[in-house]
PDB file of N, CA and C in Angstrom:
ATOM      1  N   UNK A   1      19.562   3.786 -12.576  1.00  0.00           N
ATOM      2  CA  UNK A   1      18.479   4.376 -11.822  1.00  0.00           C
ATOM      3  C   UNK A   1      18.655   5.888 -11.849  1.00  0.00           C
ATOM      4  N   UNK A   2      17.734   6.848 -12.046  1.00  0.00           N
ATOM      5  CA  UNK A   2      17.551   7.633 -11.697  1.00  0.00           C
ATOM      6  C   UNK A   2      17.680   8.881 -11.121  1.00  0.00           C
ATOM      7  N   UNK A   3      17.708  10.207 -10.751  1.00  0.00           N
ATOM      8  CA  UNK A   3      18.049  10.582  -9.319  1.00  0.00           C
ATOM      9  C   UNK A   3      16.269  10.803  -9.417  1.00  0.00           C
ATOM     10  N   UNK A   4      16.017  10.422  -7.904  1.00  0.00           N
ATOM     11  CA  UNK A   4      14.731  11.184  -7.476  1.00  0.00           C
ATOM     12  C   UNK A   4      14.484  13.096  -7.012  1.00  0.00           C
ATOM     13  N   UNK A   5      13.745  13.557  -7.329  1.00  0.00           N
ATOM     14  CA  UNK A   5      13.527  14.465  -6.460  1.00  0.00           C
ATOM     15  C   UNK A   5      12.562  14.376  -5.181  1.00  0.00           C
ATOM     16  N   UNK A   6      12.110  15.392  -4.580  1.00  0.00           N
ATOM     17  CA  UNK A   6      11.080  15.560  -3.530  1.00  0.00           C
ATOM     18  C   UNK A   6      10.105  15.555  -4.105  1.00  0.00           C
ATOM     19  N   UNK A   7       9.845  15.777  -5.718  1.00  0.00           N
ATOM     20  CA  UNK A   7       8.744  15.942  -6.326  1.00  0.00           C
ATOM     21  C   UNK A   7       8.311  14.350  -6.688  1.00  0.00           C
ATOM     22  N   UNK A   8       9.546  13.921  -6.879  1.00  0.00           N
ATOM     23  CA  UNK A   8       9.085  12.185  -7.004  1.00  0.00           C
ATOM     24  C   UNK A   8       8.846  11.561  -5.841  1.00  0.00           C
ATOM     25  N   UNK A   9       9.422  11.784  -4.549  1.00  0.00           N
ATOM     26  CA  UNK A   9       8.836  11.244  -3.945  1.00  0.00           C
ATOM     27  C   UNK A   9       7.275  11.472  -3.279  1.00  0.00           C
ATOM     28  N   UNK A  10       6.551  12.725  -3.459  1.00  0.00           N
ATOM     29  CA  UNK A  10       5.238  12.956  -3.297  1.00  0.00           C
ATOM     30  C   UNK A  10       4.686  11.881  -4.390  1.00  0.00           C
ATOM     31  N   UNK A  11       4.755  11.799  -5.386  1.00  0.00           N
ATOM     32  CA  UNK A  11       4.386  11.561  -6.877  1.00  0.00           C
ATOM     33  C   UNK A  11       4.349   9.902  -6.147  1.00  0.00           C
ATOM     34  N   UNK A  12       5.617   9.346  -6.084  1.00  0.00           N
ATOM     35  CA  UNK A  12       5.250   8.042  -5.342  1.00  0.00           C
ATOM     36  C   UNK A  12       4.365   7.962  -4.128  1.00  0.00           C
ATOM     37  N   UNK A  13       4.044   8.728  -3.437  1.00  0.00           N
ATOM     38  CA  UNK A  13       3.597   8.695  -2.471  1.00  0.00           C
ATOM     39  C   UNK A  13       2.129   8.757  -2.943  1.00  0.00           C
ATOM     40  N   UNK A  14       1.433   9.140  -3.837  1.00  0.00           N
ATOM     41  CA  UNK A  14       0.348   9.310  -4.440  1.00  0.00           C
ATOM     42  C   UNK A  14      -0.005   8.128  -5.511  1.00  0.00           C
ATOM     43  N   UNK A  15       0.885   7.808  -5.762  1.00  0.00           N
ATOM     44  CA  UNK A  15       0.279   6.537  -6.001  1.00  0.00           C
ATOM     45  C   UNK A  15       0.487   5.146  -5.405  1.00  0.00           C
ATOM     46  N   UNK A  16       0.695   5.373  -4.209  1.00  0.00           N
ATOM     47  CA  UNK A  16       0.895   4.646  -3.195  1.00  0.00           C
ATOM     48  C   UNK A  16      -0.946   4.889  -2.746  1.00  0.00           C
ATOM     49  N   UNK A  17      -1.122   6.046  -2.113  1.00  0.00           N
ATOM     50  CA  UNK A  17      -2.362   6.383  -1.572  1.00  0.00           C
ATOM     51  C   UNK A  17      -3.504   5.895  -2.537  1.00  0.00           C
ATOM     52  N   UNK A  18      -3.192   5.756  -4.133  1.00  0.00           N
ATOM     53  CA  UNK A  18      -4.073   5.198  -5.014  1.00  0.00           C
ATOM     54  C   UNK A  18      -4.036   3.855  -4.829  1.00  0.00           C
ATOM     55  N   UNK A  19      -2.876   2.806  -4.922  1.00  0.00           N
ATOM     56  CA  UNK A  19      -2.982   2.009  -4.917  1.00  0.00           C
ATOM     57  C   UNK A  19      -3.506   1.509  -3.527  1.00  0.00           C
ATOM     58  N   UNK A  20      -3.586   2.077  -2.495  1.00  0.00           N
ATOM     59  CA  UNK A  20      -4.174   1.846  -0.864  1.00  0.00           C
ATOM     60  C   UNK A  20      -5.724   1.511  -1.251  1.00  0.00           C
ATOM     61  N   UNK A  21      -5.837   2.444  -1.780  1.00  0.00           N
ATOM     62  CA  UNK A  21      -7.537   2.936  -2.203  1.00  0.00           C
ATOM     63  C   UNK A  21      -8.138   1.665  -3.162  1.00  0.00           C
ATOM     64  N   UNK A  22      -7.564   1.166  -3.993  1.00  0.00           N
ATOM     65  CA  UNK A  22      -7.433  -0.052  -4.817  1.00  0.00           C
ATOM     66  C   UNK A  22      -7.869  -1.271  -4.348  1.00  0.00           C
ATOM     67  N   UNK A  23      -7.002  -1.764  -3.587  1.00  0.00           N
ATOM     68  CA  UNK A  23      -6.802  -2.489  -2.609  1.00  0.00           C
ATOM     69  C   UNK A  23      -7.785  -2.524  -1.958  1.00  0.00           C
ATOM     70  N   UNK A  24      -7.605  -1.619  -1.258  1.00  0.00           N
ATOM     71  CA  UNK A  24      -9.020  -1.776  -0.210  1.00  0.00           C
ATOM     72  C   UNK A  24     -10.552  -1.870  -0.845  1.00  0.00           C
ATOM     73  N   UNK A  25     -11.040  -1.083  -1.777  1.00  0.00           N
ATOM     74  CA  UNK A  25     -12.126  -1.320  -2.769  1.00  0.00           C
ATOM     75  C   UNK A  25     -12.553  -3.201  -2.956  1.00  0.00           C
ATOM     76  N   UNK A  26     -11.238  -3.751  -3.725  1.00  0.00           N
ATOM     77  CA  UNK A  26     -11.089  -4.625  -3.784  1.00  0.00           C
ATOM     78  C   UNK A  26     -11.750  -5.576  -3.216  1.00  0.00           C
ATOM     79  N   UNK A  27     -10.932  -5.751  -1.394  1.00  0.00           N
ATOM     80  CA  UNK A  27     -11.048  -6.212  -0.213  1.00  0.00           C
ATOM     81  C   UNK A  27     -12.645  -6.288   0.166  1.00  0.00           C
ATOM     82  N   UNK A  28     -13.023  -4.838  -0.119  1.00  0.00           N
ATOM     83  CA  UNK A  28     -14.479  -5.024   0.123  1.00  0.00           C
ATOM     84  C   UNK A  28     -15.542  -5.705  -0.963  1.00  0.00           C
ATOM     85  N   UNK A  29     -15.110  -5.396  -2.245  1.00  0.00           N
ATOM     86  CA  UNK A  29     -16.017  -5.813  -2.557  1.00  0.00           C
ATOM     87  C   UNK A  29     -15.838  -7.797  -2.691  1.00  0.00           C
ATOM     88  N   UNK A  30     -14.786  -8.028  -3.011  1.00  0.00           N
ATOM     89  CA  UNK A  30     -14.596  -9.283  -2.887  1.00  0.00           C
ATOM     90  C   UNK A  30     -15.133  -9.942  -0.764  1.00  0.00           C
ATOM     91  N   UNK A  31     -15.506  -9.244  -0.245  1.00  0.00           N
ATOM     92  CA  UNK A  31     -16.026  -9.829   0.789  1.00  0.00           C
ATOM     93  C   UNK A  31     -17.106  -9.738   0.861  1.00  0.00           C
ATOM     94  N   UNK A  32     -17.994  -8.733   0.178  1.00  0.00           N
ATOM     95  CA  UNK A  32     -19.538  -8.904  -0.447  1.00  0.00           C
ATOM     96  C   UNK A  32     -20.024  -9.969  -1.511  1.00  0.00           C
ATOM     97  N   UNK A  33     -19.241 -10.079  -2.151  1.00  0.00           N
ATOM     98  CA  UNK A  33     -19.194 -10.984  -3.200  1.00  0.00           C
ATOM     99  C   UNK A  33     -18.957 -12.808  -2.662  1.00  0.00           C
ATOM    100  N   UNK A  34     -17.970 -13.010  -1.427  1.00  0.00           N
ATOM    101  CA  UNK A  34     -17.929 -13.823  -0.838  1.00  0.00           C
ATOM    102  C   UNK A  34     -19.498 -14.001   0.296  1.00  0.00           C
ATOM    103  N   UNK A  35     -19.255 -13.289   0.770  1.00  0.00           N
ATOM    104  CA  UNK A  35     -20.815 -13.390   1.993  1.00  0.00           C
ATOM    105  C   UNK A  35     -22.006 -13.783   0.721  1.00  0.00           C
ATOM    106  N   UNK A  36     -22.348 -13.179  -0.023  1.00  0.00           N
ATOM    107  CA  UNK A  36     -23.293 -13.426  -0.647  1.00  0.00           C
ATOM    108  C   UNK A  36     -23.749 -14.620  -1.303  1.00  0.00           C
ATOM    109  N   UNK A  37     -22.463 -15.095  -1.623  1.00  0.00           N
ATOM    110  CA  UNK A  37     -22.899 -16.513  -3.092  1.00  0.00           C
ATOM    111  C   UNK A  37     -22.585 -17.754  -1.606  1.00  0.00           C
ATOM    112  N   UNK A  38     -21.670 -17.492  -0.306  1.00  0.00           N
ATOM    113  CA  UNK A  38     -21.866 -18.554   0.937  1.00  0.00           C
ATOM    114  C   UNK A  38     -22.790 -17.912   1.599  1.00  0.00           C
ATOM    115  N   UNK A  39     -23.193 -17.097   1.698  1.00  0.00           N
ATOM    116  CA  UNK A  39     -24.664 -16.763   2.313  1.00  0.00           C
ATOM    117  C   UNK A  39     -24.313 -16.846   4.098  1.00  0.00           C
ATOM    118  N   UNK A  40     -23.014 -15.881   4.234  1.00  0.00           N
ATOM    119  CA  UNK A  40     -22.138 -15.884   5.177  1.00  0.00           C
ATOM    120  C   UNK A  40     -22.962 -14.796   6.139  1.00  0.00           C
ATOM    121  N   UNK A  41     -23.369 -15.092   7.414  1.00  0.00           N
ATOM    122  CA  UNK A  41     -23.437 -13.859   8.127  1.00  0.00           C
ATOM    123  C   UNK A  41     -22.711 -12.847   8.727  1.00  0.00           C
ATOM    124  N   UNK A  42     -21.957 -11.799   8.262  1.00  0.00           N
ATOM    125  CA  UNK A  42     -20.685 -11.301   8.824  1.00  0.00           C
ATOM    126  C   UNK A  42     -20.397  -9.743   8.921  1.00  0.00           C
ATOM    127  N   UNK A  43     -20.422  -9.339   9.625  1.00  0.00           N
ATOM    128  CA  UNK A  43     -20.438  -7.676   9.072  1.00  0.00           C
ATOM    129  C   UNK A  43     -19.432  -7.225   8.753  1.00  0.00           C
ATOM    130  N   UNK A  44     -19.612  -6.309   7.787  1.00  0.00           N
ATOM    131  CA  UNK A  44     -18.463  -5.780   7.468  1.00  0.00           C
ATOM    132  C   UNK A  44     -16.904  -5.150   8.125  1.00  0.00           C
ATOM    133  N   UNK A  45     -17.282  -5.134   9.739  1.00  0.00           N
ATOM    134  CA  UNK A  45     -16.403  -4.612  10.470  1.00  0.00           C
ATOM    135  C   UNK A  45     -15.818  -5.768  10.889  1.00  0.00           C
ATOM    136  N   UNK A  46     -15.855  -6.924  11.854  1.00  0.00           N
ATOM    137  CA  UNK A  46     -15.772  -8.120  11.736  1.00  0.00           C
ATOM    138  C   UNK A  46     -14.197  -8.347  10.511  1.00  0.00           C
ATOM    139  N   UNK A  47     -15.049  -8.185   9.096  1.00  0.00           N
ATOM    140  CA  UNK A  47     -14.066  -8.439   7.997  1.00  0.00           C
ATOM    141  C   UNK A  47     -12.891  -7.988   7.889  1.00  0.00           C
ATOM    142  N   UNK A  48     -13.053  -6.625   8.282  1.00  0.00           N
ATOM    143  CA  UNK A  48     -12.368  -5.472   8.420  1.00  0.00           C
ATOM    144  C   UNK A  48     -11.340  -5.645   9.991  1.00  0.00           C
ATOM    145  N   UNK A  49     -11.273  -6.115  10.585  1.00  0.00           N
ATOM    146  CA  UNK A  49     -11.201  -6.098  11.967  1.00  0.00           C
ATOM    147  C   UNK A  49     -10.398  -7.545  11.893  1.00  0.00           C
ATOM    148  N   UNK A  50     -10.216  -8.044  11.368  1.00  0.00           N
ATOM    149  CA  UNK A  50      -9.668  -9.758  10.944  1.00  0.00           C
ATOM    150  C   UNK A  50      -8.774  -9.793  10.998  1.00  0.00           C
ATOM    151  N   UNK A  51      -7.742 -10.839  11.587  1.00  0.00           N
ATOM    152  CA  UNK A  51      -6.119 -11.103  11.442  1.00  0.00           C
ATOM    153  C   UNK A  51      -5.864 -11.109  10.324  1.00  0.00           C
ATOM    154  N   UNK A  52      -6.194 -11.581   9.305  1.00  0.00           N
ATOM    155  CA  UNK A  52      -5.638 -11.496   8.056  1.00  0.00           C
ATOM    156  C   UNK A  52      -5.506 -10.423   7.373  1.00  0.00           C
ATOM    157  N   UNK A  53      -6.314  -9.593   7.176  1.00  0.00           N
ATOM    158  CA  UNK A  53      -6.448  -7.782   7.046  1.00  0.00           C
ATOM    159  C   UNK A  53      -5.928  -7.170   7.563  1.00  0.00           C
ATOM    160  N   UNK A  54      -5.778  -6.887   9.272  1.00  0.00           N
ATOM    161  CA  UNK A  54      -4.876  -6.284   9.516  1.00  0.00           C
ATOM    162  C   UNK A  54      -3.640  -6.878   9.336  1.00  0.00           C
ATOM    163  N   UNK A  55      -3.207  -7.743   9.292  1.00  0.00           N
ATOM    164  CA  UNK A  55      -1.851  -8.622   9.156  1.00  0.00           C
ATOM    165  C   UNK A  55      -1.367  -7.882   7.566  1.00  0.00           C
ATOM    166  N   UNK A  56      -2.522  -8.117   6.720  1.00  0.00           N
ATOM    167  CA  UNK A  56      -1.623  -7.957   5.475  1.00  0.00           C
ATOM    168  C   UNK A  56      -1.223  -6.309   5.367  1.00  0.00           C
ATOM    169  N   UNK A  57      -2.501  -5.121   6.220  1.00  0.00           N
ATOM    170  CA  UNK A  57      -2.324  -3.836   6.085  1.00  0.00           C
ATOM    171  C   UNK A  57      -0.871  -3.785   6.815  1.00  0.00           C
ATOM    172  N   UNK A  58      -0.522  -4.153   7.705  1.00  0.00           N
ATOM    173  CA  UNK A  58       0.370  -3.761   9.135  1.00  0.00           C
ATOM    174  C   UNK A  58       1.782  -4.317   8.042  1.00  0.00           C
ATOM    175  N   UNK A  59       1.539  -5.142   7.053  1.00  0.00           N
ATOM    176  CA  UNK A  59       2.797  -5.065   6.366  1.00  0.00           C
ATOM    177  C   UNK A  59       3.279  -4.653   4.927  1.00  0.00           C
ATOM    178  N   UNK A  60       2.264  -4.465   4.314  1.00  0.00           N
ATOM    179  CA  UNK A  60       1.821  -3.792   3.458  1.00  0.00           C
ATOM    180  C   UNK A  60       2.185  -2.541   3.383  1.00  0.00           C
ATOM    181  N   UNK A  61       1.477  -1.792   4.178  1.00  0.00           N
ATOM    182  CA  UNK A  61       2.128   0.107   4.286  1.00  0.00           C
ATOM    183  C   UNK A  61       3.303   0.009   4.914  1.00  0.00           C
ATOM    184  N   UNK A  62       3.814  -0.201   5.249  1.00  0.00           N
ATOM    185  CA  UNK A  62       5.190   0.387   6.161  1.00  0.00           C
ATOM    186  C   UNK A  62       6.368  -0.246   5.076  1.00  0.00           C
ATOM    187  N   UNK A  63       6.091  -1.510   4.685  1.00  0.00           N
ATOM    188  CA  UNK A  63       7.054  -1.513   3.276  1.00  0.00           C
ATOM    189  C   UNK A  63       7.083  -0.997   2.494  1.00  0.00           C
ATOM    190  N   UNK A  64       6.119  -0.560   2.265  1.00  0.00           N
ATOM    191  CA  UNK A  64       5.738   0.343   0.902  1.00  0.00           C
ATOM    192  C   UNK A  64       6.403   1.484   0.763  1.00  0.00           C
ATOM    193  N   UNK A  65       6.560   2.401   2.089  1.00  0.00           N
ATOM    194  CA  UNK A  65       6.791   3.340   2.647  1.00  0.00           C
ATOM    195  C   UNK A  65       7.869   3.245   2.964  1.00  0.00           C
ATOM    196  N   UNK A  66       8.631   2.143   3.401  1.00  0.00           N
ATOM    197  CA  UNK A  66      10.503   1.994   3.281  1.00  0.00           C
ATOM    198  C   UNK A  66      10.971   2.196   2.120  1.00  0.00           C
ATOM    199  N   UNK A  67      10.215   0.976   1.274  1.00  0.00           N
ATOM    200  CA  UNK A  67      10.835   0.999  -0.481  1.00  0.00           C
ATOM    201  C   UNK A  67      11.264   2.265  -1.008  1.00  0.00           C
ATOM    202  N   UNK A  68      10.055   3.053  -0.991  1.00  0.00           N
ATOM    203  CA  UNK A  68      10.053   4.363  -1.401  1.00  0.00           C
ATOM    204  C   UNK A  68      11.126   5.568  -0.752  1.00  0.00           C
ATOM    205  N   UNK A  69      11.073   5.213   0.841  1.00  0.00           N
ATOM    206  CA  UNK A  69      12.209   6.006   1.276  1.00  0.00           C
ATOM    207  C   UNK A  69      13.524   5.616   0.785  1.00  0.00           C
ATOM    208  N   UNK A  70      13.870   3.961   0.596  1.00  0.00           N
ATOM    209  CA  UNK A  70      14.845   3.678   0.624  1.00  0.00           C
ATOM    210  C   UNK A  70      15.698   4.087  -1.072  1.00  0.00           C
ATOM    211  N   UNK A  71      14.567   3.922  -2.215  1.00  0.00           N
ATOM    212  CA  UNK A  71      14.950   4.440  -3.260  1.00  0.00           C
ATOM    213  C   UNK A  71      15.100   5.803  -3.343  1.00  0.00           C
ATOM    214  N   UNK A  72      15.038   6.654  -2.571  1.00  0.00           N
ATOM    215  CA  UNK A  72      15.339   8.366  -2.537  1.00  0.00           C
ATOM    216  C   UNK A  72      16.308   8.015  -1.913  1.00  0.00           C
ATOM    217  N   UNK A  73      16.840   7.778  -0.984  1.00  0.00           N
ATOM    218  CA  UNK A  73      17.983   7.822  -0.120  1.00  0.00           C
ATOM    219  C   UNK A  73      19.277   7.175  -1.123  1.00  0.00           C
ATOM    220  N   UNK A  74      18.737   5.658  -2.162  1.00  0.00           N
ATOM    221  CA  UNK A  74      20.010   5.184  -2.970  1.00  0.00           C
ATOM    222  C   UNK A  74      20.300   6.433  -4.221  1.00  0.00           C
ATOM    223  N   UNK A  75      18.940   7.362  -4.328  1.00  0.00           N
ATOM    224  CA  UNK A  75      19.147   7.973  -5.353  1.00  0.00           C
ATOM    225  C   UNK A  75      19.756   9.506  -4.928  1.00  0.00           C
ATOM    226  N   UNK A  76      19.412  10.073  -3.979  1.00  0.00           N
ATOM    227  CA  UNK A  76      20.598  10.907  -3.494  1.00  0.00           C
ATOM    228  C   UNK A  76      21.967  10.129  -3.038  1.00  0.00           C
ATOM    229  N   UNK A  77      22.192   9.141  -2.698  1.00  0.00           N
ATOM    230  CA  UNK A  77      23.614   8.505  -2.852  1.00  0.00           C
ATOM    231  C   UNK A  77      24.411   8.610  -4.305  1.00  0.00           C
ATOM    232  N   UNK A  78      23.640   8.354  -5.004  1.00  0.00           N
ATOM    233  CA  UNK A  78      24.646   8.441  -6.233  1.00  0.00           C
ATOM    234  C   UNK A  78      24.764   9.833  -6.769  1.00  0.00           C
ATOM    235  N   UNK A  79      23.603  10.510  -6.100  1.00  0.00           N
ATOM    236  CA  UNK A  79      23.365  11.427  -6.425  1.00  0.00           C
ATOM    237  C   UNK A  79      25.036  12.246  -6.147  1.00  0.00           C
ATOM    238  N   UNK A  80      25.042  11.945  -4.984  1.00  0.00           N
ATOM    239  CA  UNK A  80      26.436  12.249  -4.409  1.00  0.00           C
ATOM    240  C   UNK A  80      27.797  12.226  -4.998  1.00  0.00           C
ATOM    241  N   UNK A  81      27.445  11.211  -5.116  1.00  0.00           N
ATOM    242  CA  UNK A  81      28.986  10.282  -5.861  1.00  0.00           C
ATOM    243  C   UNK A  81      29.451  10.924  -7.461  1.00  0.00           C
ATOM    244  N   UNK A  82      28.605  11.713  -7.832  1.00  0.00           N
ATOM    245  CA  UNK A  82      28.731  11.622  -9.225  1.00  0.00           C
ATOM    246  C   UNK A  82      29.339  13.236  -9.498  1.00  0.00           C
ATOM    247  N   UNK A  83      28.848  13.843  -8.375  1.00  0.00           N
ATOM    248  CA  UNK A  83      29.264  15.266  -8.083  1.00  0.00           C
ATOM    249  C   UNK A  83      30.813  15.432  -7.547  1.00  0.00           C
TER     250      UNK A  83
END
């Protein structure tokens, strides 16, 4: 592995914020795409507002956001060690 810099971790962090953006696109349009062909009455906030959505956001970002800390932190460790 690696060493990271601060520059990698923005860099991850940006495509973190892309892949958020992804995701969520996704989410929506696959729930337009669902309402429509079941002919579901549902608003979009409702969808948005759902245990399952927030469930998957509420674990989703904050891992994401460990991973990433946690690989800067193993990579200044060795970073250490090697010095």
């Amino acid at each position: 592995m690696g060493e990271w810099s601060l520059m990698d971790v923005k860099a991850e962090f940006k495509k973190l914020i892309g892949r958020i953006l992804l995701i969520l696109c996704a989410q929506i349009i696959g729930f337009i795409l669902v309402s429509y062909f079941t002919r579901m009455t549902m608003s979009l906030w409702s969808f948005i507002s759902g245990y399952t959505i927030i469930t998957f956001w509420l674990t989703y970002l904050p891992l994401s956001i460990v991973i990433i800390i946690i690989k800067y932190h193993i990579s200044k460790k060795g970073q250490a060690e090697d010095e």
